[in-house]
C-alpha atoms as a PDB file:
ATOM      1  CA  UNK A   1    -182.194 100.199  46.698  1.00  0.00           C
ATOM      2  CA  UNK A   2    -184.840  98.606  44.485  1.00  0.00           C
ATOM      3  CA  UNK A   3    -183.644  95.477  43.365  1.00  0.00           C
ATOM      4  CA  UNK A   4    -184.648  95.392  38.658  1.00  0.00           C
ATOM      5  CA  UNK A   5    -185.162  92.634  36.688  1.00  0.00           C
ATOM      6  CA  UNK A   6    -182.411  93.955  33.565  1.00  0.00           C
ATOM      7  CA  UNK A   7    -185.881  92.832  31.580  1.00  0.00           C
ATOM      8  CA  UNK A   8    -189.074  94.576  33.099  1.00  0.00           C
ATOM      9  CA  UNK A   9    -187.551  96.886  35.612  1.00  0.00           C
ATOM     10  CA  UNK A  10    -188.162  96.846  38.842  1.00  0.00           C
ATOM     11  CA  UNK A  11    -190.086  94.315  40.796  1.00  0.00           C
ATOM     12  CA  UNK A  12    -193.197  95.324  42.184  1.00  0.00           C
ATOM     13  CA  UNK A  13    -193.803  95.391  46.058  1.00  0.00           C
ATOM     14  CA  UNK A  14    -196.978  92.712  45.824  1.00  0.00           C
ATOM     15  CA  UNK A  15    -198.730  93.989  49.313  1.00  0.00           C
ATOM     16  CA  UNK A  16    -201.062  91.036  49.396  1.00  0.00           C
ATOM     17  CA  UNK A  17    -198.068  88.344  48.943  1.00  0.00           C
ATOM     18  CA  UNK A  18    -196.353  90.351  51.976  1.00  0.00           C
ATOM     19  CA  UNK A  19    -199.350  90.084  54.078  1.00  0.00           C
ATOM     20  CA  UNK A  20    -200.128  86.204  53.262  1.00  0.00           C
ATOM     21  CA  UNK A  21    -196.056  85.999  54.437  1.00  0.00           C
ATOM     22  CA  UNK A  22    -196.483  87.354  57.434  1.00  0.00           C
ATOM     23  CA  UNK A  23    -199.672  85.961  58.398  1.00  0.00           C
ATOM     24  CA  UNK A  24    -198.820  82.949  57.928  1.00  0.00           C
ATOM     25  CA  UNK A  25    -195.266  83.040  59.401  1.00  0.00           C
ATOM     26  CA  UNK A  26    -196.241  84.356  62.112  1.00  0.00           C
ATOM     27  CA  UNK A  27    -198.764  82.205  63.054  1.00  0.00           C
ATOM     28  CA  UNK A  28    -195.873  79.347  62.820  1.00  0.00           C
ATOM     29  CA  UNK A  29    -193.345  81.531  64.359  1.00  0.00           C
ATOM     30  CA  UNK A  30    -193.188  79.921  68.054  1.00  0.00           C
ATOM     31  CA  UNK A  31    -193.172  76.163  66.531  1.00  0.00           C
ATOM     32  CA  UNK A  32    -191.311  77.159  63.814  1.00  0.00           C
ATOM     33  CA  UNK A  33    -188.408  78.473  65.991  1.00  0.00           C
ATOM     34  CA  UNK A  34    -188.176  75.212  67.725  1.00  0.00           C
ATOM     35  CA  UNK A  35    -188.825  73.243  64.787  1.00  0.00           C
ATOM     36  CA  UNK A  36    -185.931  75.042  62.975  1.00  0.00           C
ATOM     37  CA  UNK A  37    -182.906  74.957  66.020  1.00  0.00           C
ATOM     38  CA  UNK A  38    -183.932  71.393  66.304  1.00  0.00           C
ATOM     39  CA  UNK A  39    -183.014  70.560  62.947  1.00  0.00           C
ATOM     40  CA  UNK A  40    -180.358  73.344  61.956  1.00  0.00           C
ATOM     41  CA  UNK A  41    -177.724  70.952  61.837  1.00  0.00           C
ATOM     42  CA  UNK A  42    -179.728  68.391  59.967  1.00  0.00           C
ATOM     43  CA  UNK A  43    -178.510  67.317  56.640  1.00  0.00           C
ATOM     44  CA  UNK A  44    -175.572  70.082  56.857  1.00  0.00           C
ATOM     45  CA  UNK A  45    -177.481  72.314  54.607  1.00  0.00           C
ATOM     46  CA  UNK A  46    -176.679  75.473  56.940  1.00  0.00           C
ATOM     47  CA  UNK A  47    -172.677  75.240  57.191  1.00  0.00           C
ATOM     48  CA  UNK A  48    -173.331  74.068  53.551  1.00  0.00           C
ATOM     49  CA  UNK A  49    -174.784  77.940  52.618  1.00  0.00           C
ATOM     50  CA  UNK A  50    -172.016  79.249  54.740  1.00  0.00           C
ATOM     51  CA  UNK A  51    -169.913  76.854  52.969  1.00  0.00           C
ATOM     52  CA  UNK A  52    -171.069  77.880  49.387  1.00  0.00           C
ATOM     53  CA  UNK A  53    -170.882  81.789  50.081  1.00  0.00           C
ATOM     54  CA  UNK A  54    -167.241  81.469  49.894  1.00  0.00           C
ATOM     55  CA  UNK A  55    -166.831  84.461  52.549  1.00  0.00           C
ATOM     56  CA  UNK A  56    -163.952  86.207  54.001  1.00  0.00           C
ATOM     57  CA  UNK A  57    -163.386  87.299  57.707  1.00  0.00           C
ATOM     58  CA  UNK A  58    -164.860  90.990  57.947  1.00  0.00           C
ATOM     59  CA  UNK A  59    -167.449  90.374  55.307  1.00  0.00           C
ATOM     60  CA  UNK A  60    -170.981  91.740  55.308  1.00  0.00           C
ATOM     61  CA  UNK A  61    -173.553  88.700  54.283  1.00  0.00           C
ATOM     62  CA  UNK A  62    -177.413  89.707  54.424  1.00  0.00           C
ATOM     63  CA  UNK A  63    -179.511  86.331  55.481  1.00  0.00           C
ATOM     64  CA  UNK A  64    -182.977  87.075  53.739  1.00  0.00           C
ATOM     65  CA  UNK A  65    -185.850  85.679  55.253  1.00  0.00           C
ATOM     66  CA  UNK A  66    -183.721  85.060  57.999  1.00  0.00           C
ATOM     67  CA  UNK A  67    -186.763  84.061  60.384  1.00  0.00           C
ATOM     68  CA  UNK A  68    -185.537  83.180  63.913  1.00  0.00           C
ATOM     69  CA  UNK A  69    -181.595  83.503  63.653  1.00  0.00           C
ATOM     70  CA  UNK A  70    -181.035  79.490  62.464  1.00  0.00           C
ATOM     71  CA  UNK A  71    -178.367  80.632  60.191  1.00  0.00           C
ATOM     72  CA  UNK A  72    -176.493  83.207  62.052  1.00  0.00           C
ATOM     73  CA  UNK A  73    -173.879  81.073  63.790  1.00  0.00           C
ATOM     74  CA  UNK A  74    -172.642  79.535  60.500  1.00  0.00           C
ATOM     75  CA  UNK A  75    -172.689  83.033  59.056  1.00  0.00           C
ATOM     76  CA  UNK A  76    -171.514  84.490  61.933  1.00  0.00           C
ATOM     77  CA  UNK A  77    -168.148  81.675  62.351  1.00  0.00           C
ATOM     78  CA  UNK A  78    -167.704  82.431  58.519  1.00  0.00           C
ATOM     79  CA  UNK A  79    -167.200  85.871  58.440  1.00  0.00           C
ATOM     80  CA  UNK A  80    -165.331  86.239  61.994  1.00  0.00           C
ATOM     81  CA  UNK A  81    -165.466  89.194  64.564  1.00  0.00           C
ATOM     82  CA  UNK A  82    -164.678  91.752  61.988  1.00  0.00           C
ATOM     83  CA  UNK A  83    -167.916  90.746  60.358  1.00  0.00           C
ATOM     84  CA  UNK A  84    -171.420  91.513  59.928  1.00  0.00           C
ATOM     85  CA  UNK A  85    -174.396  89.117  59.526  1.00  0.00           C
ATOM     86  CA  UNK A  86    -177.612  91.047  58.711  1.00  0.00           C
ATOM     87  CA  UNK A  87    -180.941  88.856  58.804  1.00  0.00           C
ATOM     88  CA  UNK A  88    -183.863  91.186  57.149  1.00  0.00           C
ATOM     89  CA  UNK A  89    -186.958  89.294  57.590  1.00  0.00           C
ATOM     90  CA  UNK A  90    -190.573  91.070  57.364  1.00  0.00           C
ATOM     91  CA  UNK A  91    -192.380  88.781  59.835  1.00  0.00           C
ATOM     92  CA  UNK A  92    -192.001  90.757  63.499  1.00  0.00           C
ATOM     93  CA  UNK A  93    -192.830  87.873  65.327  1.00  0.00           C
ATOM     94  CA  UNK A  94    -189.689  85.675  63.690  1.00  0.00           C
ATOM     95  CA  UNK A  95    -187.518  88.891  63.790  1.00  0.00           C
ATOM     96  CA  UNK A  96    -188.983  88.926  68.010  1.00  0.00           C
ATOM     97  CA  UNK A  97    -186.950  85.541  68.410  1.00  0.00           C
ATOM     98  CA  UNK A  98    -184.112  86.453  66.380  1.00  0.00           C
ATOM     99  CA  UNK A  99    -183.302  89.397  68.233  1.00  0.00           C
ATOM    100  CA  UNK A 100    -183.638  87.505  71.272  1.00  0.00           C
ATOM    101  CA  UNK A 101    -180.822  84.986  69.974  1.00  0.00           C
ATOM    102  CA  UNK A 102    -179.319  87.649  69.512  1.00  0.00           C
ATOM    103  CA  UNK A 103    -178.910  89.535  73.003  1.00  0.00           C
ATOM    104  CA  UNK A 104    -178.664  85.721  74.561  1.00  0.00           C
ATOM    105  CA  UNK A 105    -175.800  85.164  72.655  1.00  0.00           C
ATOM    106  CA  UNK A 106    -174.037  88.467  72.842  1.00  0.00           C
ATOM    107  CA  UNK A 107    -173.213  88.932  69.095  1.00  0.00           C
ATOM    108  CA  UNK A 108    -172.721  92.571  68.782  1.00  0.00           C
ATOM    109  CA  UNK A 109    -171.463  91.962  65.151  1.00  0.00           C
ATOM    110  CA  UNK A 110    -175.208  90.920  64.242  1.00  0.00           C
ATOM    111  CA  UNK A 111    -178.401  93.075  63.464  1.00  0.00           C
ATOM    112  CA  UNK A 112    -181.930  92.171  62.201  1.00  0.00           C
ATOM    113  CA  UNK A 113    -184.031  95.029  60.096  1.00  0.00           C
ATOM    114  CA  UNK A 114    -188.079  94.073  59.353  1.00  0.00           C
ATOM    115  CA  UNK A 115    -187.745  94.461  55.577  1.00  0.00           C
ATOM    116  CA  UNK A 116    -189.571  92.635  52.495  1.00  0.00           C
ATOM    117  CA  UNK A 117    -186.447  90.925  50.305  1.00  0.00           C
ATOM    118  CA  UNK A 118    -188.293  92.219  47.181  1.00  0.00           C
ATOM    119  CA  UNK A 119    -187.477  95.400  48.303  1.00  0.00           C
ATOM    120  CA  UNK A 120    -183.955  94.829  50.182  1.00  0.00           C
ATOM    121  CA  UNK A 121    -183.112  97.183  53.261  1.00  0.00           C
ATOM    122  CA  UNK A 122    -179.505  97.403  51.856  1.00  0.00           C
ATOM    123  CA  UNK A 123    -177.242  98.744  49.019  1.00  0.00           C
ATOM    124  CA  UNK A 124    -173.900  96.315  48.889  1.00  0.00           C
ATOM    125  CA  UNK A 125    -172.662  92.998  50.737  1.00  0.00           C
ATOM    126  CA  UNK A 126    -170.530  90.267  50.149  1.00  0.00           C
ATOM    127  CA  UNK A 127    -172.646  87.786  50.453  1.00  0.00           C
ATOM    128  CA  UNK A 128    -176.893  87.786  50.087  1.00  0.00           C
ATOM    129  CA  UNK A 129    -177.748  83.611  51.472  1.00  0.00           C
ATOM    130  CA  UNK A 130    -182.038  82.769  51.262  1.00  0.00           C
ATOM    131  CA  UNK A 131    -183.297  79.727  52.789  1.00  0.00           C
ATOM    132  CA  UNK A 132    -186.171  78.416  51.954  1.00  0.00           C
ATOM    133  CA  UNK A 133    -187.978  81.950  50.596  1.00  0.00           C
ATOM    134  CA  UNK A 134    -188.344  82.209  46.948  1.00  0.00           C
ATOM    135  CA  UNK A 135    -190.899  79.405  46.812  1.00  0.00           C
ATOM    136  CA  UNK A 136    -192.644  81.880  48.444  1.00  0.00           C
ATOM    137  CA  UNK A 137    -192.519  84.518  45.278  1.00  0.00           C
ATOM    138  CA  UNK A 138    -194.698  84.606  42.270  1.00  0.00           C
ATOM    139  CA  UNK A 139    -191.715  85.833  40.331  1.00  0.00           C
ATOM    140  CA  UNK A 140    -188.516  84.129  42.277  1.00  0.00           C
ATOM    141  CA  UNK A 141    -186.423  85.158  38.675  1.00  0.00           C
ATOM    142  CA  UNK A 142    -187.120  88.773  39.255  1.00  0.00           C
ATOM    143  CA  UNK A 143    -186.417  89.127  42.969  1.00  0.00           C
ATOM    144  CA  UNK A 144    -183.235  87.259  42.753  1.00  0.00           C
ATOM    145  CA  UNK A 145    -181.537  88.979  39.894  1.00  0.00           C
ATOM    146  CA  UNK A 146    -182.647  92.054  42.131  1.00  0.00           C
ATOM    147  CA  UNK A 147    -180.430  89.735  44.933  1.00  0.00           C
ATOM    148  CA  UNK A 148    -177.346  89.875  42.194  1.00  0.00           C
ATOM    149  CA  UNK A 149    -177.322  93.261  41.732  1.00  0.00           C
ATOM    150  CA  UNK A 150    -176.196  93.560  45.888  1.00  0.00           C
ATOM    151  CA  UNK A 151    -173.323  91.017  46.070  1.00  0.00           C
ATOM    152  CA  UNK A 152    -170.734  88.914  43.836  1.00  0.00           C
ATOM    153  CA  UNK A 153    -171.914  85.482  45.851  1.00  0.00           C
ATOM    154  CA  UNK A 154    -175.121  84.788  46.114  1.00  0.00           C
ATOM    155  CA  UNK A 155    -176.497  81.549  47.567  1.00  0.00           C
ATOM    156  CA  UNK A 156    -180.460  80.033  47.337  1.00  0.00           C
ATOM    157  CA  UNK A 157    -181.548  77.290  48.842  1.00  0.00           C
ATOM    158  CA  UNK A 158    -185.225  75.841  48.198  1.00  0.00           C
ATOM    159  CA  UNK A 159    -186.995  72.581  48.124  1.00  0.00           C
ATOM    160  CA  UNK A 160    -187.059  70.776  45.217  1.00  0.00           C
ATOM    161  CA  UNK A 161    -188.627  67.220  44.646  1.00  0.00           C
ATOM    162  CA  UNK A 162    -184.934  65.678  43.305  1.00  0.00           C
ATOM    163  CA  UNK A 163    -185.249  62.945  45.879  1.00  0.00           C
ATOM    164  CA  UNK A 164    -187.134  58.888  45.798  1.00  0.00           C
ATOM    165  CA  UNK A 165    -190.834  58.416  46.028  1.00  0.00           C
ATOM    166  CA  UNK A 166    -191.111  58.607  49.880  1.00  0.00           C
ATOM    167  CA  UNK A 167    -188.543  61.586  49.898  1.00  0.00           C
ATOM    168  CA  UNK A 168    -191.195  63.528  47.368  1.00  0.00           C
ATOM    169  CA  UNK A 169    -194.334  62.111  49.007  1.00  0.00           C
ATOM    170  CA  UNK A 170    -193.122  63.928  52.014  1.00  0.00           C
ATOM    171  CA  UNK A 171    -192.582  67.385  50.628  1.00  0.00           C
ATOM    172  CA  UNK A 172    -195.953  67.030  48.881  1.00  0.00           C
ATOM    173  CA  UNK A 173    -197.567  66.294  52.278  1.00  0.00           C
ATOM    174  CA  UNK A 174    -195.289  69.386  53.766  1.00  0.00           C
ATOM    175  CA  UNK A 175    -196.303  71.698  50.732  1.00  0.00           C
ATOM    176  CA  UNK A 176    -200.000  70.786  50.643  1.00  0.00           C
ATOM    177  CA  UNK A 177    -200.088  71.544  54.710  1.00  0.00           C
ATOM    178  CA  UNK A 178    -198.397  74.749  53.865  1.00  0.00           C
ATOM    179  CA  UNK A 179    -200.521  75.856  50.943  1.00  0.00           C
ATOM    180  CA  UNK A 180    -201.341  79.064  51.788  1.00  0.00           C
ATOM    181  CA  UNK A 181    -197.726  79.784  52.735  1.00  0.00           C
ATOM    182  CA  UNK A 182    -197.333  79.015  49.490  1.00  0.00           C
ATOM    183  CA  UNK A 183    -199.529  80.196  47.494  1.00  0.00           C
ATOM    184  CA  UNK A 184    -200.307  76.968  46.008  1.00  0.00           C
ATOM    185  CA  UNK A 185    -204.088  77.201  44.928  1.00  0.00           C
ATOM    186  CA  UNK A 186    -204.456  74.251  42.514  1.00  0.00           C
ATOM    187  CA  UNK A 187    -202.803  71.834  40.884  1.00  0.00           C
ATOM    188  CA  UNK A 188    -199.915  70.134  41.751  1.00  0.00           C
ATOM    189  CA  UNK A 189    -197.418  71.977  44.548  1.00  0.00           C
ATOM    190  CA  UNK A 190    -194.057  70.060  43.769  1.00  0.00           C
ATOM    191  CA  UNK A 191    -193.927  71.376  39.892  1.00  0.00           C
ATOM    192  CA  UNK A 192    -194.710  74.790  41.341  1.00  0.00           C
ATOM    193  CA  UNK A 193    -191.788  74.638  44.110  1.00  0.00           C
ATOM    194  CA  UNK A 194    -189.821  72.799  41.397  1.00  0.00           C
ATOM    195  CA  UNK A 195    -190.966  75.580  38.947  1.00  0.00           C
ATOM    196  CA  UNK A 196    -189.451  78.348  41.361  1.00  0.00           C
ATOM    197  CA  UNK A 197    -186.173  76.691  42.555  1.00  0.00           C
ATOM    198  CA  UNK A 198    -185.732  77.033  38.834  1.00  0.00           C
ATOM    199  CA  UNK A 199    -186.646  80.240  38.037  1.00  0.00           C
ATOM    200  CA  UNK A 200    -184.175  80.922  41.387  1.00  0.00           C
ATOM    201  CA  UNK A 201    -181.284  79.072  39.354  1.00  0.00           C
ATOM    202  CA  UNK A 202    -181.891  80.675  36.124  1.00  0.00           C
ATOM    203  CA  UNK A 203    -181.767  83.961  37.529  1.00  0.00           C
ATOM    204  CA  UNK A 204    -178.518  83.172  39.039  1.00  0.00           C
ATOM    205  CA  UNK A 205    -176.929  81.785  35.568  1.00  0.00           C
ATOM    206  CA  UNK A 206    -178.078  84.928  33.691  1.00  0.00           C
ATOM    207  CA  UNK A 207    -176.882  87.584  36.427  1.00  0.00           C
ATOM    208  CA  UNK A 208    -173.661  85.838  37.668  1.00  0.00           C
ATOM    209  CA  UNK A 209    -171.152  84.274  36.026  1.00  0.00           C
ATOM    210  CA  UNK A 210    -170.903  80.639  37.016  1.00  0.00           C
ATOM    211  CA  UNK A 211    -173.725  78.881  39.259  1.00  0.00           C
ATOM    212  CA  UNK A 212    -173.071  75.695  41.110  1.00  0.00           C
ATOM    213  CA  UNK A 213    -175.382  73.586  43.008  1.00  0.00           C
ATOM    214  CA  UNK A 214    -175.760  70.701  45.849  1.00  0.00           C
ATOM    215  CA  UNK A 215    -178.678  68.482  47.069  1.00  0.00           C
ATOM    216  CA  UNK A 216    -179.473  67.634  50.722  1.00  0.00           C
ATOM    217  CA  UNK A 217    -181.648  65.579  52.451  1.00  0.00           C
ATOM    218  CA  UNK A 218    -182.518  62.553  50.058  1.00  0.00           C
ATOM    219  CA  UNK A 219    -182.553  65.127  47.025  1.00  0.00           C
ATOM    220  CA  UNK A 220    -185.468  67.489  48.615  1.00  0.00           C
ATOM    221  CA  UNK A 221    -183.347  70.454  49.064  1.00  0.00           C
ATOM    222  CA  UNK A 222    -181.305  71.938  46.302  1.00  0.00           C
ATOM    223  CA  UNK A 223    -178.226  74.737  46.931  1.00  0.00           C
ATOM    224  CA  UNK A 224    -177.530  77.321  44.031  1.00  0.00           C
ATOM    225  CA  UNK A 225    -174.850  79.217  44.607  1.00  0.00           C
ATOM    226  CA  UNK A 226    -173.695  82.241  41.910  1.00  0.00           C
ATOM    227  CA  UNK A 227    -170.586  83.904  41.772  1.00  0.00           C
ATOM    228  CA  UNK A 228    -169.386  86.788  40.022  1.00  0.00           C
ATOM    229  CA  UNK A 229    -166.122  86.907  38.798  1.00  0.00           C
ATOM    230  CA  UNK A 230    -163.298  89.153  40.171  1.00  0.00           C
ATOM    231  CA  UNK A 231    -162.947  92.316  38.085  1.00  0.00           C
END
């Protein structure tokens, strides 16, 4: 399925954005993976997602972007046995360690696909969760109304610069040493990752019918989560 923006259609696969993504990621991957299990539990922001989806046991919840497996247990607790938790990430290198979480752990009720989220690997879930990924889009509004279109809760999570001075002096230093990853050229990189939590939230208020959200971590993170209403 093509995920559409109900305005423009649907979104373009941007090759070179897919290939900065992966470079880039991958490069990280090994320090990343550390980096992230050491501070998964950090600020609650994972149970938080898992939290915010709202899911039942035996749902199906697609983690996009879902790099080494840092929030499969809390997806994986939340939806039970009966479940599925599907991480679609299109770095191999992440997806390498993931699946290796995977076999170490013995979940047989989880499964990793190399996909691009602008172009999802899936049709239907419950639940679609994205950490920390659509700062990494041009056009975050587009891709996550695409998101909508697959599940009735959806949940993003992104930085924003919400927090004090030294909270926002460090995600300028983290953004700046990430620019590439980023995209960020010029200018100033907390209005842009501001810019694109935004356009995350707006696209969840126009597809959805409520949107709620929740900072963590001295106001740097921000948690939308969208719901559509029972029919």
């Amino acid at each position: 399925m093509t995920p559409s923006d109900p305005a423009n259609g649907p979104v373009p696969f941007d090759l070179d954005a897919a290939r900065r993504i992966r470079r880039e990621y991958g490069a990280w991957a090994p320090v990343y993976d550390w980096f992230a299990r050491a501070t998964a539990s950090i600020g609650g922001v994972r149970d938080g997602c898992a939290a915010a989806l709202d899911l039942d046991p035996g749902d199906t919840v697609v983690d996009f972007g879902c790099g080494p497996g840092v929030n499969f247990p809390a997806l994986r607790e939340a939806v039970g046995p009966d479940g599925h938790v599907v991480g679609v990430d299109v770095t191999r290198p992440m997806l390498e360690r993931a699946r290796r979480l995977i076999e170490r752990r013995g979940w047989g009720n989880v499964s990793v696909v190399q996909g691009d989220a602008t172009r999802p690997p899936v049709e239907s879930a419950d639940g679609v969760l994205a950490t920390f990924v659509t700062s990494l889009f041009a056009d975050p509004y587009a891709v996550v109304c695409g998101w909508c279109d697959l599940a009735d809760h959806v949940v993003v999570t992104n930085f924003a610069p919400h927090g004090g001075r030294a909270a926002n002096a460090a995600l300028r230093a983290f953004a700046q040493l990430n620019a590439r990853l980023f995209d960020v050229d010029a200018g100033d990189p907390l209005r842009q990752l501001e810019a694109r939590t935004d356009e995350s939230r707006r696209a969840l208020a126009d597809c959805l019918d409520s949107v709620v959200y929740r900072d963590y971590v001295f106001g740097t993170i921000r948690l939308h989560a969208g719901y559509r209403q029972d029919a």
